[in-house]
PDB file of N, CA and C in Angstrom:
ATOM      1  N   UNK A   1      49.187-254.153 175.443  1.00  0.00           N
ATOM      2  CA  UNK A   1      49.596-253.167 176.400  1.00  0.00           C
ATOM      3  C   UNK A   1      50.994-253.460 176.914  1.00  0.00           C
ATOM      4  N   UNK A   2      51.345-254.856 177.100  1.00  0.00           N
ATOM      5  CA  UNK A   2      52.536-254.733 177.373  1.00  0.00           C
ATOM      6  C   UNK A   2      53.920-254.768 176.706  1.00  0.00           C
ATOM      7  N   UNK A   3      53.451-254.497 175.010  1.00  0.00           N
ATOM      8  CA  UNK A   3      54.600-254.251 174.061  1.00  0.00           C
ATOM      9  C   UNK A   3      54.372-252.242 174.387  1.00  0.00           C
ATOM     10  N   UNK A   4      53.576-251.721 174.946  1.00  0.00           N
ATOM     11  CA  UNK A   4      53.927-250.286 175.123  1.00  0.00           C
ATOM     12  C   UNK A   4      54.634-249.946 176.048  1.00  0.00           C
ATOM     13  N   UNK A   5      54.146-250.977 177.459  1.00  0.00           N
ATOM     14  CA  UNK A   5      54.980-250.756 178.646  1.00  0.00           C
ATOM     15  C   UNK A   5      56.510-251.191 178.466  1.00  0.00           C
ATOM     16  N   UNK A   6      56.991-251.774 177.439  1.00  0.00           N
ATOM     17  CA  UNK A   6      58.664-252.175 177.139  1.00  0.00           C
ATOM     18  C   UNK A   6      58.536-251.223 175.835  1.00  0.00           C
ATOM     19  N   UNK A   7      58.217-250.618 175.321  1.00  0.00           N
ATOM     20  CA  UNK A   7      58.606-249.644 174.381  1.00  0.00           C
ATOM     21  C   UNK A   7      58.613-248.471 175.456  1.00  0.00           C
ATOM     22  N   UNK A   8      57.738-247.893 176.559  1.00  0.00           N
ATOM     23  CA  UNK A   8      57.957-247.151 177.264  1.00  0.00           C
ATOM     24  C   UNK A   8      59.270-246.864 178.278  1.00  0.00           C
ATOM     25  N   UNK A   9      59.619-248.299 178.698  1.00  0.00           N
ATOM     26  CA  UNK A   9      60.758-248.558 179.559  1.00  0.00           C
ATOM     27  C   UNK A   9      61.988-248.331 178.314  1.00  0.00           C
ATOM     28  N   UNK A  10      61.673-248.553 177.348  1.00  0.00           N
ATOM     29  CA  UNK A  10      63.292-248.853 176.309  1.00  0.00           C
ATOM     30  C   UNK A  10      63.539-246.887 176.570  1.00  0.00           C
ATOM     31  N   UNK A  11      61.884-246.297 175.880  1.00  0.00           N
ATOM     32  CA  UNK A  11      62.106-245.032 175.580  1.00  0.00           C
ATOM     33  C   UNK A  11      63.206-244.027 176.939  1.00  0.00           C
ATOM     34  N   UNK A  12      62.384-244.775 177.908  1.00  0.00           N
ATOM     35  CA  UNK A  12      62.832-243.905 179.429  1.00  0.00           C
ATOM     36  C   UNK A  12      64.785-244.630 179.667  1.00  0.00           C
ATOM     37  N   UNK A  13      64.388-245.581 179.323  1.00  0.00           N
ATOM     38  CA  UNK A  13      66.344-246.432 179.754  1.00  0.00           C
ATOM     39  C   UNK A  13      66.719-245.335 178.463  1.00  0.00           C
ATOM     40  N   UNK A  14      66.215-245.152 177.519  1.00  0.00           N
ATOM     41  CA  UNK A  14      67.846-244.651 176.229  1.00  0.00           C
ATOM     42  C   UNK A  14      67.351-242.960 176.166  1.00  0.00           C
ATOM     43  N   UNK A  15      66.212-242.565 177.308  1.00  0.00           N
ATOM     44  CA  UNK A  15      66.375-240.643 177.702  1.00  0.00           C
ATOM     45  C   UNK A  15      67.587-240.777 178.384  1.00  0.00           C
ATOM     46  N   UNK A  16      67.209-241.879 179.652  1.00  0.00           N
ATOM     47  CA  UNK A  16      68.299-241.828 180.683  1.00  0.00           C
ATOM     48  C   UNK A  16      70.010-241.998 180.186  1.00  0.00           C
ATOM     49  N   UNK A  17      69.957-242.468 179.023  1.00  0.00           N
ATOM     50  CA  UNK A  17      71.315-242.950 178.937  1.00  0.00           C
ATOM     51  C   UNK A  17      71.818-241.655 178.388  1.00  0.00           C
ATOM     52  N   UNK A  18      71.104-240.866 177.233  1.00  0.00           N
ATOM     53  CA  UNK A  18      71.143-239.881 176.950  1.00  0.00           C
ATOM     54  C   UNK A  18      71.683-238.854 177.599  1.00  0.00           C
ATOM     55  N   UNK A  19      70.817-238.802 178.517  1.00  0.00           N
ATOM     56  CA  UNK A  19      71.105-237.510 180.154  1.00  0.00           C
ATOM     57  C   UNK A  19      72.389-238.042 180.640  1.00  0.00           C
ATOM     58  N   UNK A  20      72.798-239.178 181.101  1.00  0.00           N
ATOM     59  CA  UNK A  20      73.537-239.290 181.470  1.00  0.00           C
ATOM     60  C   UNK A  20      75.107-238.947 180.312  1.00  0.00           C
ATOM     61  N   UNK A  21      75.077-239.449 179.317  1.00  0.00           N
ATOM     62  CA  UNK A  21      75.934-239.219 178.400  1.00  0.00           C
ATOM     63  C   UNK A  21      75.975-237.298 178.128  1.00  0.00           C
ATOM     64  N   UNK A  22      74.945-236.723 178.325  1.00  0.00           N
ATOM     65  CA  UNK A  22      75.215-235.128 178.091  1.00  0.00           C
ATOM     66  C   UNK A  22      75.809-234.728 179.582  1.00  0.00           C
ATOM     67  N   UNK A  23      75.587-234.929 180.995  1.00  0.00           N
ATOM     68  CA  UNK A  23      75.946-235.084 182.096  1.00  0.00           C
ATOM     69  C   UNK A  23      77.130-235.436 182.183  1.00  0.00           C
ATOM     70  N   UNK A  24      77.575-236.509 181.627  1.00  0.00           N
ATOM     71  CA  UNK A  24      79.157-236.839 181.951  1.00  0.00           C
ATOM     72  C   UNK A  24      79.836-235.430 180.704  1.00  0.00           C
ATOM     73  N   UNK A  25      79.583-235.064 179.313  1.00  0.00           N
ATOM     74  CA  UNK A  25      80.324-234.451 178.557  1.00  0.00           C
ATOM     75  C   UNK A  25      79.988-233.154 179.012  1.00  0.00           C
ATOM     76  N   UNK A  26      79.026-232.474 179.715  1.00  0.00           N
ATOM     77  CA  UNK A  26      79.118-231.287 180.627  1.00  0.00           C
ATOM     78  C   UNK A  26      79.890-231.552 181.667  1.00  0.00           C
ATOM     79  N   UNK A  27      80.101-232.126 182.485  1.00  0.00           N
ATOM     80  CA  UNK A  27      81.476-232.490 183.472  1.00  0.00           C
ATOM     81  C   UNK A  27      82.609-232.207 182.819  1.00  0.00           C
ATOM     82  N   UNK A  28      82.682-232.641 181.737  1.00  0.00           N
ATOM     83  CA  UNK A  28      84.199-232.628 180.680  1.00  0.00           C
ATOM     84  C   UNK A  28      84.402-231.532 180.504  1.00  0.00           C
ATOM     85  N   UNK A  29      82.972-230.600 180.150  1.00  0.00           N
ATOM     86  CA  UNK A  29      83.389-229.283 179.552  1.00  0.00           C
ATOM     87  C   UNK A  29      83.946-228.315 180.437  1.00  0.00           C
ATOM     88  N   UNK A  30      82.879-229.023 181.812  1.00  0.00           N
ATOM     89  CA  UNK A  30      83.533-227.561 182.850  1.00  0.00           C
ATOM     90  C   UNK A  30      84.834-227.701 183.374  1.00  0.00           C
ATOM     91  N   UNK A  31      85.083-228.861 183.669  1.00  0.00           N
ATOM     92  CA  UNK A  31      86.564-229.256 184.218  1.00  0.00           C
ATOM     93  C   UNK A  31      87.093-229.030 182.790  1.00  0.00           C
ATOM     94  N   UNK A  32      87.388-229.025 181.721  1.00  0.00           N
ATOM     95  CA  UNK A  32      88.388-228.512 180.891  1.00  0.00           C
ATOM     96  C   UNK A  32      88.464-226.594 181.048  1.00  0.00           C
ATOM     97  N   UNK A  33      87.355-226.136 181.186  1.00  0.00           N
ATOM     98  CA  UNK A  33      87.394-224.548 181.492  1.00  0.00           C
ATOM     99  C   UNK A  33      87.726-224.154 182.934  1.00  0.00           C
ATOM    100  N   UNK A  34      87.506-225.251 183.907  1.00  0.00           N
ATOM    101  CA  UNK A  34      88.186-224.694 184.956  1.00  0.00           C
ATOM    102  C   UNK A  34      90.037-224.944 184.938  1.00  0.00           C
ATOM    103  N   UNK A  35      90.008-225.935 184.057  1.00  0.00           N
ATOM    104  CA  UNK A  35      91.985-225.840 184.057  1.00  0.00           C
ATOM    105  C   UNK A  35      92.499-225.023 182.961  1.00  0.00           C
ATOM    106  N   UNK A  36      91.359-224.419 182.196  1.00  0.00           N
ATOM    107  CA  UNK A  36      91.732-223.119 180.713  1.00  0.00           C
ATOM    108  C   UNK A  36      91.945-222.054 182.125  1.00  0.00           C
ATOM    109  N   UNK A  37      91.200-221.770 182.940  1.00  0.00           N
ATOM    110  CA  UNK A  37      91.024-220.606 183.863  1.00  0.00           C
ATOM    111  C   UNK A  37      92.361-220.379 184.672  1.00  0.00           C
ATOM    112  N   UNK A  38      92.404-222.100 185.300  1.00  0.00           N
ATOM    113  CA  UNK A  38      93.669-221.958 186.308  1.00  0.00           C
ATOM    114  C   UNK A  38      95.083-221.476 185.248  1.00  0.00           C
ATOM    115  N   UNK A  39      94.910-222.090 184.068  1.00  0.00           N
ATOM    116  CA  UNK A  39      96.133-221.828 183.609  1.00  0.00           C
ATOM    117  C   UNK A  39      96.418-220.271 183.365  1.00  0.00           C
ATOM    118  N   UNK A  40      94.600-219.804 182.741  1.00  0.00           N
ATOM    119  CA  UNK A  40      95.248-218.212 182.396  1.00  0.00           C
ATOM    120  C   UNK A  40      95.274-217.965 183.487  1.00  0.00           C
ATOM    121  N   UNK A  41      94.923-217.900 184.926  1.00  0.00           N
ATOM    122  CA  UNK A  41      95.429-217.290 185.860  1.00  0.00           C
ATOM    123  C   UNK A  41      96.823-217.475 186.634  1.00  0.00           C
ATOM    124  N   UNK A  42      97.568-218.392 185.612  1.00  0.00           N
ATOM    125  CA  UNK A  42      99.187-218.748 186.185  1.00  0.00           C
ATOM    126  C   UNK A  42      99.347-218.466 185.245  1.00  0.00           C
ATOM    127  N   UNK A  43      98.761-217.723 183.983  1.00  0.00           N
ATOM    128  CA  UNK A  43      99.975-217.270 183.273  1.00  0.00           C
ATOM    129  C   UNK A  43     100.085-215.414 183.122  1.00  0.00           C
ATOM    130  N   UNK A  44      98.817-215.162 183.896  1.00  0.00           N
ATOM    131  CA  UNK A  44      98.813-213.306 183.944  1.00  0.00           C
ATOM    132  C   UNK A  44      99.462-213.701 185.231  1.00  0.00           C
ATOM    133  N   UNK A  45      99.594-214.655 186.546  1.00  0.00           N
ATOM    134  CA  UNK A  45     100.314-214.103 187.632  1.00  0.00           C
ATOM    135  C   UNK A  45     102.385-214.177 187.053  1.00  0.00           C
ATOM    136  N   UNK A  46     102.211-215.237 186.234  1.00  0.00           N
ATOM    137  CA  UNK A  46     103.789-215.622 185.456  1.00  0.00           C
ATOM    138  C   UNK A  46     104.356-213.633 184.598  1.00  0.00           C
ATOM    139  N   UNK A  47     102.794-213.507 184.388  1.00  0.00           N
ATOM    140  CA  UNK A  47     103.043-211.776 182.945  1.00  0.00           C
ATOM    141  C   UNK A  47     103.534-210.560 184.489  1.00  0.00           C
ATOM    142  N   UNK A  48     102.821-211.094 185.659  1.00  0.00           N
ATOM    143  CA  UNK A  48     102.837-209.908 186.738  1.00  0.00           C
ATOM    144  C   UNK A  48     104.041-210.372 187.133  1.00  0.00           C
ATOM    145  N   UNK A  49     104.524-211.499 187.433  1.00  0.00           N
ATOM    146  CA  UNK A  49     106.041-211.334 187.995  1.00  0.00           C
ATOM    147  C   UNK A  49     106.996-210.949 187.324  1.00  0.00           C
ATOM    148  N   UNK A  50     106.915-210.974 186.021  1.00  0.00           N
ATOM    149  CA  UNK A  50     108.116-210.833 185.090  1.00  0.00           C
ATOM    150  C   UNK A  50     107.824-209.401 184.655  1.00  0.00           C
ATOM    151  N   UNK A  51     106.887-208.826 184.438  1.00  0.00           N
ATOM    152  CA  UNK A  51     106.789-207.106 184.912  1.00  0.00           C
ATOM    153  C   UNK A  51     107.409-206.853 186.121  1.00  0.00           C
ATOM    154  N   UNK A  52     107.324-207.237 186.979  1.00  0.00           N
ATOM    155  CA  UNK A  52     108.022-206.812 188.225  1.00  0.00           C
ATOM    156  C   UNK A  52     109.370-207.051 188.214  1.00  0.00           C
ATOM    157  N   UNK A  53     110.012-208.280 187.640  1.00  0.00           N
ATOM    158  CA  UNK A  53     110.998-208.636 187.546  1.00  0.00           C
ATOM    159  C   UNK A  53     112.079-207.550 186.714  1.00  0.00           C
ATOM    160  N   UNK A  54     111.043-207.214 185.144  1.00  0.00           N
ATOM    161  CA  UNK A  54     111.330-206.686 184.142  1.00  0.00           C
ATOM    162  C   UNK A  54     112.168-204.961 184.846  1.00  0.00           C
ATOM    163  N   UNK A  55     110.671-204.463 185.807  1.00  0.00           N
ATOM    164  CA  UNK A  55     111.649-203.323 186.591  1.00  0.00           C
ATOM    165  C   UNK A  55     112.476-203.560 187.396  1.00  0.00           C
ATOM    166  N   UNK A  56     112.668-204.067 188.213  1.00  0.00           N
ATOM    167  CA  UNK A  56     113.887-204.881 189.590  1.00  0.00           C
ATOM    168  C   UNK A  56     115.237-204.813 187.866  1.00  0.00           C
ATOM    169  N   UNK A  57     114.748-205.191 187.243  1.00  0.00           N
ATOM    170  CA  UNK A  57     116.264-205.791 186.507  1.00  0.00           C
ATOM    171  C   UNK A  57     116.440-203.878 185.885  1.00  0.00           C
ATOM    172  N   UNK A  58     116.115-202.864 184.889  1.00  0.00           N
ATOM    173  CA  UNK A  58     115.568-201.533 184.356  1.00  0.00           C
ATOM    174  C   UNK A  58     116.227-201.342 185.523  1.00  0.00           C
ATOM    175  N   UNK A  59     116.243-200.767 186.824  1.00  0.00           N
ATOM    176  CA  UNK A  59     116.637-200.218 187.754  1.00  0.00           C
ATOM    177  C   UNK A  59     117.778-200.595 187.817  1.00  0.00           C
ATOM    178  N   UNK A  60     117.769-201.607 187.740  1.00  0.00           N
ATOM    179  CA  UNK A  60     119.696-202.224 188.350  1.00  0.00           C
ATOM    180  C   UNK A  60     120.147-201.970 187.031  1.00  0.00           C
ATOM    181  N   UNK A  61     120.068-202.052 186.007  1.00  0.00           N
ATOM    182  CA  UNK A  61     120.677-201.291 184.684  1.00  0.00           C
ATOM    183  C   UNK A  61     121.205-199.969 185.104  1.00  0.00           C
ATOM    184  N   UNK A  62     119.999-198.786 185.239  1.00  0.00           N
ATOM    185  CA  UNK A  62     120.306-197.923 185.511  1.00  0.00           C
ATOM    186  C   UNK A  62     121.254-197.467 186.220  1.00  0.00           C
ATOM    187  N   UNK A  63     121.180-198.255 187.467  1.00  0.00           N
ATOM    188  CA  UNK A  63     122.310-197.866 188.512  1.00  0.00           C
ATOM    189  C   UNK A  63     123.749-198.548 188.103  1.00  0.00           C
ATOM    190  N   UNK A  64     123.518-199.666 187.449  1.00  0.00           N
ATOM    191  CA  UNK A  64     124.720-200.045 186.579  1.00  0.00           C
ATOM    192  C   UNK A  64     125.623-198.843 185.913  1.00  0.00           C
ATOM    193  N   UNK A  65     124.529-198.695 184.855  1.00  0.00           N
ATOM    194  CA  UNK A  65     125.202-197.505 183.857  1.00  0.00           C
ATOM    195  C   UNK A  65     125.785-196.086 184.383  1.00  0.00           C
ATOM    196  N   UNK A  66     125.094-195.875 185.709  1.00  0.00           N
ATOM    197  CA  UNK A  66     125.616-194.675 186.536  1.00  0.00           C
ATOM    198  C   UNK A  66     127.018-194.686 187.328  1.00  0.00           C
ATOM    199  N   UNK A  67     127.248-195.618 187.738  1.00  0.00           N
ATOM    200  CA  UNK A  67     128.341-196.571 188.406  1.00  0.00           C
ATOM    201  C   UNK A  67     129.315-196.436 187.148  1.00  0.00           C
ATOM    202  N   UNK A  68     129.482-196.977 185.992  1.00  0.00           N
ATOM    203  CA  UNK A  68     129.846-196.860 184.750  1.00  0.00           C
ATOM    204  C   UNK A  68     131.070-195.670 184.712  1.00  0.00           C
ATOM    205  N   UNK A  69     129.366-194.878 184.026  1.00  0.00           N
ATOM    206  CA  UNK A  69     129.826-193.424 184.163  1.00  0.00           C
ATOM    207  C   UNK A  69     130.794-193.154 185.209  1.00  0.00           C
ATOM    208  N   UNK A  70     130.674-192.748 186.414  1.00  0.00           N
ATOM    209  CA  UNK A  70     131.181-192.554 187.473  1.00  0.00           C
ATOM    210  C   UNK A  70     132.731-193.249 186.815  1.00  0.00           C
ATOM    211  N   UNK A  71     132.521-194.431 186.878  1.00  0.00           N
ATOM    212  CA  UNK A  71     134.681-195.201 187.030  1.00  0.00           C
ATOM    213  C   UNK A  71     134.720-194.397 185.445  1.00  0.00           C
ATOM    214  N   UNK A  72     134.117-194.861 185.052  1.00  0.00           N
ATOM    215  CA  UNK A  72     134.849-193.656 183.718  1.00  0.00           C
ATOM    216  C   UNK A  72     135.299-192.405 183.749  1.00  0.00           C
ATOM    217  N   UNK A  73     134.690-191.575 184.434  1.00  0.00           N
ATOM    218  CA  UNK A  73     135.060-190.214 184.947  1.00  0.00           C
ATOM    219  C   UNK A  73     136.080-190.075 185.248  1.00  0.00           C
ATOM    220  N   UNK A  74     136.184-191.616 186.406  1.00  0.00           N
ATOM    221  CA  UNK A  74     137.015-191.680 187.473  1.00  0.00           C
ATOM    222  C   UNK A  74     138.784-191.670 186.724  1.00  0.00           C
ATOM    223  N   UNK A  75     138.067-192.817 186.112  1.00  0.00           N
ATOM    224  CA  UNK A  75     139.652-193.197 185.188  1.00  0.00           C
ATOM    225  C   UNK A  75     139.772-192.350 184.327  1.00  0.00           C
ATOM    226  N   UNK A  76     139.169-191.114 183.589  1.00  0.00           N
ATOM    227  CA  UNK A  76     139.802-189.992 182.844  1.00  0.00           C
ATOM    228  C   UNK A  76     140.537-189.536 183.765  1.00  0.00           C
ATOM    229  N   UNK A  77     139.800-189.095 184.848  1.00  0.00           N
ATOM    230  CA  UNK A  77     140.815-187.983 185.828  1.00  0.00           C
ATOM    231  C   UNK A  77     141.961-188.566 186.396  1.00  0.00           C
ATOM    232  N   UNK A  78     142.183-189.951 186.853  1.00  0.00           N
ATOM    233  CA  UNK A  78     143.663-190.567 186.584  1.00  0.00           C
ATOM    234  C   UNK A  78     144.584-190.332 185.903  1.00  0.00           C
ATOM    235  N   UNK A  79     143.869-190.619 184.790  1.00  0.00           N
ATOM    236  CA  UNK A  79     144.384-190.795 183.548  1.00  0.00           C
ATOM    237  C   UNK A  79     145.500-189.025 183.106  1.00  0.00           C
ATOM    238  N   UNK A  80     144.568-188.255 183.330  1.00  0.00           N
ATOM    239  CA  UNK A  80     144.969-186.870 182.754  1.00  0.00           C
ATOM    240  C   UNK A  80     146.089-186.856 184.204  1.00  0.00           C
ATOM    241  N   UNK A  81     145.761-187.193 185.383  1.00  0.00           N
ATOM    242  CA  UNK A  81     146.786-186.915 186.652  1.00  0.00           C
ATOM    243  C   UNK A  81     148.153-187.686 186.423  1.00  0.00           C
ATOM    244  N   UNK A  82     147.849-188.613 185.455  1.00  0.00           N
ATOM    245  CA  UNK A  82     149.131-189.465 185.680  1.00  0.00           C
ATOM    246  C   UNK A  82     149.853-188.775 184.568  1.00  0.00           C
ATOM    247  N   UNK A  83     149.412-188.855 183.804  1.00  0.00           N
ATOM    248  CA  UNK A  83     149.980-187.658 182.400  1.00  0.00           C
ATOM    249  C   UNK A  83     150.952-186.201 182.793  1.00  0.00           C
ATOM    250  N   UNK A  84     150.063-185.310 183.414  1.00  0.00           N
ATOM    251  CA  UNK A  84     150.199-184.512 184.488  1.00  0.00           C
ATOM    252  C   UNK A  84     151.813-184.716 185.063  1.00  0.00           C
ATOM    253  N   UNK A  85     151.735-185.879 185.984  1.00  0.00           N
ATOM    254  CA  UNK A  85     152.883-186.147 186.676  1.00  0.00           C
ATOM    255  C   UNK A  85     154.008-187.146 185.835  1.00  0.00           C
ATOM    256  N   UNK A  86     153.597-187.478 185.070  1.00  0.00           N
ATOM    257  CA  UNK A  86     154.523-188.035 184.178  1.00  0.00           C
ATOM    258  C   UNK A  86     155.506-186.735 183.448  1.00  0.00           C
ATOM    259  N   UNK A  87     154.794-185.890 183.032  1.00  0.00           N
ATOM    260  CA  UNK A  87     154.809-184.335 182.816  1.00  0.00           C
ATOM    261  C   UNK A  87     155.989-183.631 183.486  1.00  0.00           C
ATOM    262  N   UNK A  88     155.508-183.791 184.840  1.00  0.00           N
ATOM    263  CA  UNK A  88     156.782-183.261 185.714  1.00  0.00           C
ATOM    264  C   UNK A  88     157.833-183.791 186.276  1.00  0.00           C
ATOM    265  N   UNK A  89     157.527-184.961 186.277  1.00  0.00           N
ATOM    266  CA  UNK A  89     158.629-185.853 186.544  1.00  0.00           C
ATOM    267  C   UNK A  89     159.566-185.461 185.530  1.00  0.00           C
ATOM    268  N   UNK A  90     159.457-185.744 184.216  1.00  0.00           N
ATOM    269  CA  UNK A  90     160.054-185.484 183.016  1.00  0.00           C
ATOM    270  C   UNK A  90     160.548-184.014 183.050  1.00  0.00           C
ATOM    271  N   UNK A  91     159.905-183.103 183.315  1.00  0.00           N
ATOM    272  CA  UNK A  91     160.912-181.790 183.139  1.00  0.00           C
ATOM    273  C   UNK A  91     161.719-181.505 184.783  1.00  0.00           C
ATOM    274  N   UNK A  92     161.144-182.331 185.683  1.00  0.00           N
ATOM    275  CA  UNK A  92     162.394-182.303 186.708  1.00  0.00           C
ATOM    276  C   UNK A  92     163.555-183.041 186.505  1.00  0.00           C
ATOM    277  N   UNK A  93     163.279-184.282 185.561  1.00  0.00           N
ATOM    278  CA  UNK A  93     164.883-185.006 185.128  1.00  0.00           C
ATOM    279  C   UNK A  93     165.031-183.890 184.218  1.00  0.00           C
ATOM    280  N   UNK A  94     164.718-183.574 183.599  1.00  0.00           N
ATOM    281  CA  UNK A  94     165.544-182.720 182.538  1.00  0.00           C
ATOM    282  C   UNK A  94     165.978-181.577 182.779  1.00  0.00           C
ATOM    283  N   UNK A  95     165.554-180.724 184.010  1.00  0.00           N
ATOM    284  CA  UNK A  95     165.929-179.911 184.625  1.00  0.00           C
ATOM    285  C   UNK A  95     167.692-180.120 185.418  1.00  0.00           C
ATOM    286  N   UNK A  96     167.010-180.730 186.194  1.00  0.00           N
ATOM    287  CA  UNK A  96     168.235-181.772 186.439  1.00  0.00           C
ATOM    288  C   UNK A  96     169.026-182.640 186.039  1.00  0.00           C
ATOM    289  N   UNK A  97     169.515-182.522 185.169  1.00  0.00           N
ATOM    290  CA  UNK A  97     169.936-183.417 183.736  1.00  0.00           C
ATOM    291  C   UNK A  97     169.700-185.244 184.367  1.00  0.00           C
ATOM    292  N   UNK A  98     169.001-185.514 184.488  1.00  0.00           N
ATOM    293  CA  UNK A  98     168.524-186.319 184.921  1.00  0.00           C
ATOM    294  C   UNK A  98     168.366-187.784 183.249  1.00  0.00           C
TER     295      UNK A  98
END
């Protein structure tokens, strides 16, 4: 009887070691899925700022390119005014034998 009661104790010490060894590698598993989690959730909040970012920057383009436009306009109509007066300057010297 008492080679059953130490075959009983071996059986119960190497369940226990068992449990404990699946216990510690379930610990492993969840703490590796809770830092898979944290990360995808810093990397959709990283995808939401840079969408936001992506428009903040699209807008300031826009208003860039409008601004653009605009001095371009701006500097044709110079451009044709100075022509213009270059224009008359020139036939007032020549008027004036200038």
């Amino acid at each position: 009887m008492a080679e059953v009661d130490v075959m009983e104790k071996t059986s119960l010490s190497d369940a226990v070691k068992r449990l404990e060894t699946a216990l510690g590698q379930l610990e492993t598993a969840v703490q590796r899925r809770l830092d898979a989690d944290r990360s995808l959730n810093s990397l959709q909040d990283d995808l939401q700022r840079m969408g936001e970012d992506r428009s903040q920057l699209a807008a300031s383009l826009d208003e860039s390119e409008a601004r653009a436009s605009r001095l371009e306009e701006a500097n044709k109509d110079v451009s044709r005014r100075l022509v213009t007066a270059m224009e008359t300057i020139r036939s007032v010297l020549d008027t004036h034998g200038g």
